[in-house]
C-alpha atoms as a PDB file:
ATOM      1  CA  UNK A   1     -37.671  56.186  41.819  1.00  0.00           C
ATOM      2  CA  UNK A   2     -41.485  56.294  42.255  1.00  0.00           C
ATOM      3  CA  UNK A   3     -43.554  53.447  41.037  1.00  0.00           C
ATOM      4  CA  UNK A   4     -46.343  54.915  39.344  1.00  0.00           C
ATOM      5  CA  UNK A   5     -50.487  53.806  40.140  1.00  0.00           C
ATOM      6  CA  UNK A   6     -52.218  52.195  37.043  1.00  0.00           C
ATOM      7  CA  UNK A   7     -55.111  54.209  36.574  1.00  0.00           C
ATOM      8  CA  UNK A   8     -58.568  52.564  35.477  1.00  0.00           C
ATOM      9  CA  UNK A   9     -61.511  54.598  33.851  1.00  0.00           C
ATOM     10  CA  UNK A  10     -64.729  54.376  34.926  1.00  0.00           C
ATOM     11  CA  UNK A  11     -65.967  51.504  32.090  1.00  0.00           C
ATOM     12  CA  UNK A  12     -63.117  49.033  33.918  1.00  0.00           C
ATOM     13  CA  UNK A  13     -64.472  50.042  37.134  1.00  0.00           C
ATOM     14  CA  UNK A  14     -68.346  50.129  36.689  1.00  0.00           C
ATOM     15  CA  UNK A  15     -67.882  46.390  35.005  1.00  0.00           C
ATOM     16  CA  UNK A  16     -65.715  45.003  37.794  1.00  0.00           C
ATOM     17  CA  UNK A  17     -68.385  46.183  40.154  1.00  0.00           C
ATOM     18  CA  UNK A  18     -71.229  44.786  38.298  1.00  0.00           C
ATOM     19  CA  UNK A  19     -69.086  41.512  38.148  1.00  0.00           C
ATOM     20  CA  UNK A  20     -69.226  41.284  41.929  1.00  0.00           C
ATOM     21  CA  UNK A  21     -72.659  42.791  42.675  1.00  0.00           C
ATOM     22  CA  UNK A  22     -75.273  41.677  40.014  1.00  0.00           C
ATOM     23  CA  UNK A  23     -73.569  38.232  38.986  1.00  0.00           C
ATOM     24  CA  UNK A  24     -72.579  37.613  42.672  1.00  0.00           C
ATOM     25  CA  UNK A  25     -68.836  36.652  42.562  1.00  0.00           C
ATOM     26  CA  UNK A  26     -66.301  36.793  45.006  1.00  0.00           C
ATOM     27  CA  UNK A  27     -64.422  40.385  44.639  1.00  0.00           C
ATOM     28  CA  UNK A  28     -61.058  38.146  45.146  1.00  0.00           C
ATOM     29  CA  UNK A  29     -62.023  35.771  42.093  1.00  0.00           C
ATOM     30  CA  UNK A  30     -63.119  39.161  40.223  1.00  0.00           C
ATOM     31  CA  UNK A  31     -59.739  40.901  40.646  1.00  0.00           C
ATOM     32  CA  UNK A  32     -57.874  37.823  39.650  1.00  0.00           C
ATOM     33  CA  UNK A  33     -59.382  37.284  36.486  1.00  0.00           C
ATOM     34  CA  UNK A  34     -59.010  40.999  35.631  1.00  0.00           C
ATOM     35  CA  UNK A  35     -55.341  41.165  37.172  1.00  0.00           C
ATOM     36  CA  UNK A  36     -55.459  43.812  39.613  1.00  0.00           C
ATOM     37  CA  UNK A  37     -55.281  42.878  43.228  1.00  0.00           C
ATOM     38  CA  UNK A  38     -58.718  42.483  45.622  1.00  0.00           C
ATOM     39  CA  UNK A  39     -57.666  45.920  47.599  1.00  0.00           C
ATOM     40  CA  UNK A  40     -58.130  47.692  44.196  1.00  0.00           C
ATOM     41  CA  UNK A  41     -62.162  46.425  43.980  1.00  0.00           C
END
């Protein structure tokens, strides 16, 4: 059986960026909070 990938729209993705870039947090802290792993940002 395959496991299937989560898919995230563009609103969950543009955020997560703008967490990272404009407010200048770690990508690792950033994908904890939102619960995906750090490969995923």
């Amino acid at each position: 059986m395959e496991a299937q990938r989560k898919r995230y729209d563009a609103d969950f993705k543009r955020n997560a960026v703008r967490l990272v870039e404009e407010q200048g947090r770690k990508a690792g802290e950033v994908a904890k909070n939102l619960g995906v792993g750090a490969d995923t940002l």
